[in-house]
N, C-alpha and C. Protein backbone atom coordinates (compact mmCIF):
# COMPACT_ATOMS: atom_id res chain seq x y z
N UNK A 1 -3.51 -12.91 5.03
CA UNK A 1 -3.38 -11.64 4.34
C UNK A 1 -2.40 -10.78 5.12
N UNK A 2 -0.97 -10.27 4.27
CA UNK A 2 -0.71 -9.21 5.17
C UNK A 2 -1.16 -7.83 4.90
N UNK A 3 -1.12 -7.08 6.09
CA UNK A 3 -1.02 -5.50 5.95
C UNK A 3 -0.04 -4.74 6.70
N UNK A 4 -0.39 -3.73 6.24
CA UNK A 4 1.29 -2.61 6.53
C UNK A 4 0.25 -1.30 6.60
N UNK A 5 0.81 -0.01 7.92
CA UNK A 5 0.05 0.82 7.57
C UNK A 5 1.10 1.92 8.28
N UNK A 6 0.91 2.99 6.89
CA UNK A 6 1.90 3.84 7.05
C UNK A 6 1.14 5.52 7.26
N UNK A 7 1.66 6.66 7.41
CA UNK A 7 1.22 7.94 7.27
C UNK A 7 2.00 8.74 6.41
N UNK A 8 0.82 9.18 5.48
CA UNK A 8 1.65 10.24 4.51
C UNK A 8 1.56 11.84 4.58
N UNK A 9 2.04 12.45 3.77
CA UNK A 9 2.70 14.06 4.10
C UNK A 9 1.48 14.85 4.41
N UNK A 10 0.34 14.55 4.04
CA UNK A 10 -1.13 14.88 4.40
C UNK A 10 -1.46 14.36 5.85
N UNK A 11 -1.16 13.18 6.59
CA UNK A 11 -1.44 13.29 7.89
C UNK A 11 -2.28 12.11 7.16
N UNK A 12 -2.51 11.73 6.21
CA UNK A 12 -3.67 10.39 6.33
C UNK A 12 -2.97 9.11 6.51
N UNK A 13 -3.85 8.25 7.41
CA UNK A 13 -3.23 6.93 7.82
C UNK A 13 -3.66 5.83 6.99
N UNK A 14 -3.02 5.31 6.58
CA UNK A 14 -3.51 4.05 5.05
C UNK A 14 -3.11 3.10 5.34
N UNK A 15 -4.17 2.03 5.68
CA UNK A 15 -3.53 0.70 6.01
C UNK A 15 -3.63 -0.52 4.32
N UNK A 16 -2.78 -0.97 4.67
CA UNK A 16 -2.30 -1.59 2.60
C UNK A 16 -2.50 -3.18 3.37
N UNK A 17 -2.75 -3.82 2.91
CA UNK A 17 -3.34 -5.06 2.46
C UNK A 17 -3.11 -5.93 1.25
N UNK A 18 -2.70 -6.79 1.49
CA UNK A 18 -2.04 -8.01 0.02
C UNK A 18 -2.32 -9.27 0.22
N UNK A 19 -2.79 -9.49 -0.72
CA UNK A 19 -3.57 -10.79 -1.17
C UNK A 19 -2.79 -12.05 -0.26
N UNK A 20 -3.12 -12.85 -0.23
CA UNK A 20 -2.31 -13.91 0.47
C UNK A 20 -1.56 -14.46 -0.63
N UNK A 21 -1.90 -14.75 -1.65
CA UNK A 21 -1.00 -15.00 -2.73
C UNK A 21 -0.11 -14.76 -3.06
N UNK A 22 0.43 -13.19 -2.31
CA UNK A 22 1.66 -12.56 -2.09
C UNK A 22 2.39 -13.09 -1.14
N UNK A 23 2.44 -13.87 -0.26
CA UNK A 23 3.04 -14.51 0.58
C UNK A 23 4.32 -14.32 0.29
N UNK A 24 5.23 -13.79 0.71
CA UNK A 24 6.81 -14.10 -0.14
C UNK A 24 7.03 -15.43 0.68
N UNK A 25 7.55 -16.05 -0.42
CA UNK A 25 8.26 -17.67 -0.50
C UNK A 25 9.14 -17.90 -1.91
N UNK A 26 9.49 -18.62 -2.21
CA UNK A 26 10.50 -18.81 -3.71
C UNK A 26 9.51 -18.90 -4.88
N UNK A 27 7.92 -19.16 -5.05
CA UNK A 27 7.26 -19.49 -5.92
C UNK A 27 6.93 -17.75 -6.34
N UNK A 28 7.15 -16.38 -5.26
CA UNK A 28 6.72 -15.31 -5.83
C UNK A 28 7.71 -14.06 -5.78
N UNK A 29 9.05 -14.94 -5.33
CA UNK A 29 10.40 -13.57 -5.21
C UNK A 29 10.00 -13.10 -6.66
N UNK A 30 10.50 -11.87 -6.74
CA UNK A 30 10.44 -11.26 -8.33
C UNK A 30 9.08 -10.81 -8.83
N UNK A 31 8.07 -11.25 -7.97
CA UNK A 31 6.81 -11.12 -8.89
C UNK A 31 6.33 -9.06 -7.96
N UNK A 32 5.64 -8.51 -8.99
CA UNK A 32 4.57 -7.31 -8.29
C UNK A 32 3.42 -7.93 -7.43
N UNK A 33 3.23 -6.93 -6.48
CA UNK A 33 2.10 -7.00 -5.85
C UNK A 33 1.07 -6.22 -5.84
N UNK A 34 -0.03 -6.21 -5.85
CA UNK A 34 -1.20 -5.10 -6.09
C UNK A 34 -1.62 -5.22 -4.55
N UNK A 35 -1.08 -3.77 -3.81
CA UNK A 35 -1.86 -3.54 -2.69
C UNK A 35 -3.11 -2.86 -2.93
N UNK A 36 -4.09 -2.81 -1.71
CA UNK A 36 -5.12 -2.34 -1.76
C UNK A 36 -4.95 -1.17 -0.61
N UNK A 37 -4.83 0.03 -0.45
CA UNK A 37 -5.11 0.58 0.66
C UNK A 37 -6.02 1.96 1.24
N UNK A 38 -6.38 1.75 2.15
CA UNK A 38 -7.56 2.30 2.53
C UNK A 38 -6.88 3.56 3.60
N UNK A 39 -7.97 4.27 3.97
CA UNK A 39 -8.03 5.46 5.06
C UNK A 39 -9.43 6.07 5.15
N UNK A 40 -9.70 6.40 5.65
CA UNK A 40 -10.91 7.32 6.26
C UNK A 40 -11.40 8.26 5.50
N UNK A 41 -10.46 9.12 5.13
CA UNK A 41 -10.74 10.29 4.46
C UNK A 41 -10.83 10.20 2.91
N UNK A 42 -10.85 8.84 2.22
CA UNK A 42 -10.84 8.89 0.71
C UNK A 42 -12.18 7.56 0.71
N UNK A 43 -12.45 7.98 -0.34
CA UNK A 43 -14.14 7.44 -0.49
C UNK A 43 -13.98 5.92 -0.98
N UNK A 44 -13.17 5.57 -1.39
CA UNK A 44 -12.70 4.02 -2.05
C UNK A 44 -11.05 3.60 -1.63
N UNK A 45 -11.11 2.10 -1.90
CA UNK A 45 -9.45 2.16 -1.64
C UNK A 45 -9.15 2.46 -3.00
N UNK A 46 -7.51 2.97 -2.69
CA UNK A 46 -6.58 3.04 -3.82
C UNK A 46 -5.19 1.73 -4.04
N UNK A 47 -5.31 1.30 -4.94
CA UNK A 47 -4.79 0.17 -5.37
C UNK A 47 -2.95 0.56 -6.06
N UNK A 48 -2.31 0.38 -5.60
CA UNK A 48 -0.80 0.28 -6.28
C UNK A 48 -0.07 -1.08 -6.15
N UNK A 49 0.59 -0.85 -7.23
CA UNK A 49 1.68 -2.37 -7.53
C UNK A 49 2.90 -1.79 -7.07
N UNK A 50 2.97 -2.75 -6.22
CA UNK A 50 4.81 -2.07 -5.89
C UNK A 50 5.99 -3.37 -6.16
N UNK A 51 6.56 -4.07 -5.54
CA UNK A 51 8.11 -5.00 -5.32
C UNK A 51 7.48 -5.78 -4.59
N UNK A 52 8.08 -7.42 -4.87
CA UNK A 52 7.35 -8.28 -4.13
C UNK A 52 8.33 -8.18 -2.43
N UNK A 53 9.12 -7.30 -2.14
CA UNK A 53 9.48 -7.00 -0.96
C UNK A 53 9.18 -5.80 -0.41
N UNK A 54 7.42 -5.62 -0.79
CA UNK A 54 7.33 -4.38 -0.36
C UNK A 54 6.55 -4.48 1.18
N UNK A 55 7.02 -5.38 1.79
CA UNK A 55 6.73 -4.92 3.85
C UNK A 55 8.58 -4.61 3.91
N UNK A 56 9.42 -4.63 3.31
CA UNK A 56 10.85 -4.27 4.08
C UNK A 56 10.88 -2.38 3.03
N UNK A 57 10.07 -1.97 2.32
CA UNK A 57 10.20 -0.75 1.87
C UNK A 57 10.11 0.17 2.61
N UNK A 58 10.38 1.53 3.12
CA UNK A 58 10.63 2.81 3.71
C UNK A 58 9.54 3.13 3.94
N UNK A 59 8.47 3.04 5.09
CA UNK A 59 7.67 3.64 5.22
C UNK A 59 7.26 4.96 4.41
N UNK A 60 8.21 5.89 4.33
CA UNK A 60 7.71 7.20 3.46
C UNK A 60 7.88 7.14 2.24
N UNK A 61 8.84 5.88 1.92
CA UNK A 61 8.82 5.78 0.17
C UNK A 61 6.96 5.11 -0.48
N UNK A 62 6.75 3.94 0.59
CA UNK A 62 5.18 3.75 0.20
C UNK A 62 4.41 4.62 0.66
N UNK A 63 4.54 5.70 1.29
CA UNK A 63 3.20 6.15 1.71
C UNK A 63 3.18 7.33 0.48
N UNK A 64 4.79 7.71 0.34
CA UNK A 64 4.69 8.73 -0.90
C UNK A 64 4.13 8.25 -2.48
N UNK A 65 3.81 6.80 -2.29
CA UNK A 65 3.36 6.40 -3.38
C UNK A 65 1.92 6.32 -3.79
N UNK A 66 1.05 5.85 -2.31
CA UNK A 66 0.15 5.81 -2.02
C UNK A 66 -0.76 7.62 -2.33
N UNK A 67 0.17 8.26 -1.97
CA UNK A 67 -0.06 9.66 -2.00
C UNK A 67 -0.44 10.24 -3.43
N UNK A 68 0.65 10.13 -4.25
CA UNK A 68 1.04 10.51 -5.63
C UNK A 68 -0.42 9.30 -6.27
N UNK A 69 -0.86 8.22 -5.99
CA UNK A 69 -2.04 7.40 -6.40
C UNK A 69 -3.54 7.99 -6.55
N UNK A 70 -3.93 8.60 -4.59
CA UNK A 70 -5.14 8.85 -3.89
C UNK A 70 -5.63 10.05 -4.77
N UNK A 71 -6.65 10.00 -4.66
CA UNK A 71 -7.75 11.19 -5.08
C UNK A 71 -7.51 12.51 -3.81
N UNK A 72 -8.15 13.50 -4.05
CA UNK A 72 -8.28 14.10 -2.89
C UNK A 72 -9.17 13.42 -1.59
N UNK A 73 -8.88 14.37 -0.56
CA UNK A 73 -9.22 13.97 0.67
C UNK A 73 -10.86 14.36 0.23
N UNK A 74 -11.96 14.08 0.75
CA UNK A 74 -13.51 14.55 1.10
C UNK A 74 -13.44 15.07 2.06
N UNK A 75 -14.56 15.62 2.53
CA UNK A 75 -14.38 16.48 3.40
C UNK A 75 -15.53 16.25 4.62
C-alpha cells in the first residue's frame, strides 16, 4: 500500500493511502485512484479520486483537494 502525507491551509496533517492495486505499472497508467485519507481532527476518513500519478502531484495541490473534500474540524 502506498501513502503520502501532506499539510493543508488549516494546519491539519492527512496521511492518504492507496490501494495496492494502484501500484503504477503499465496495467494502471491512465487509470483514477481513490485515496483514503485520514487526520486526527476529522471523525472519518475522507476519500478523493485524483491521477494515477498522484505521489509526483504538488503537495499543496493535494492537500488543497483533500481540504475543499473534509468536513469541518471537531473539536
Amino acid at each position: 500500500m502506498s501513502a503520502r502525507t501532506v499539510t493543508d491551509s488549516a494546519g491539519r496533517t492527512w496521511t492518504c493511502t492507496a490501494p495496492e492495486v494502484a501500484e503504477e505499472d503499465a496495467r494502471n497508467q491512465g487509470k483514477d485512484v481513490v485515496l483514503r485519507c485520514e487526520t486526527a481532527s476529522v471523525a472519518g476518513p475522507v476519500r478523493i479520486t485524483v491521477g494515477w500519478q498522484w505521489r509526483t502531484m504538488a503537495d499543496n495541490g493535494l492537500a488543497r483537494m483533500i481540504n475543499k473534500t473534509s468536513p469541518v474540524p471537531r473539536r
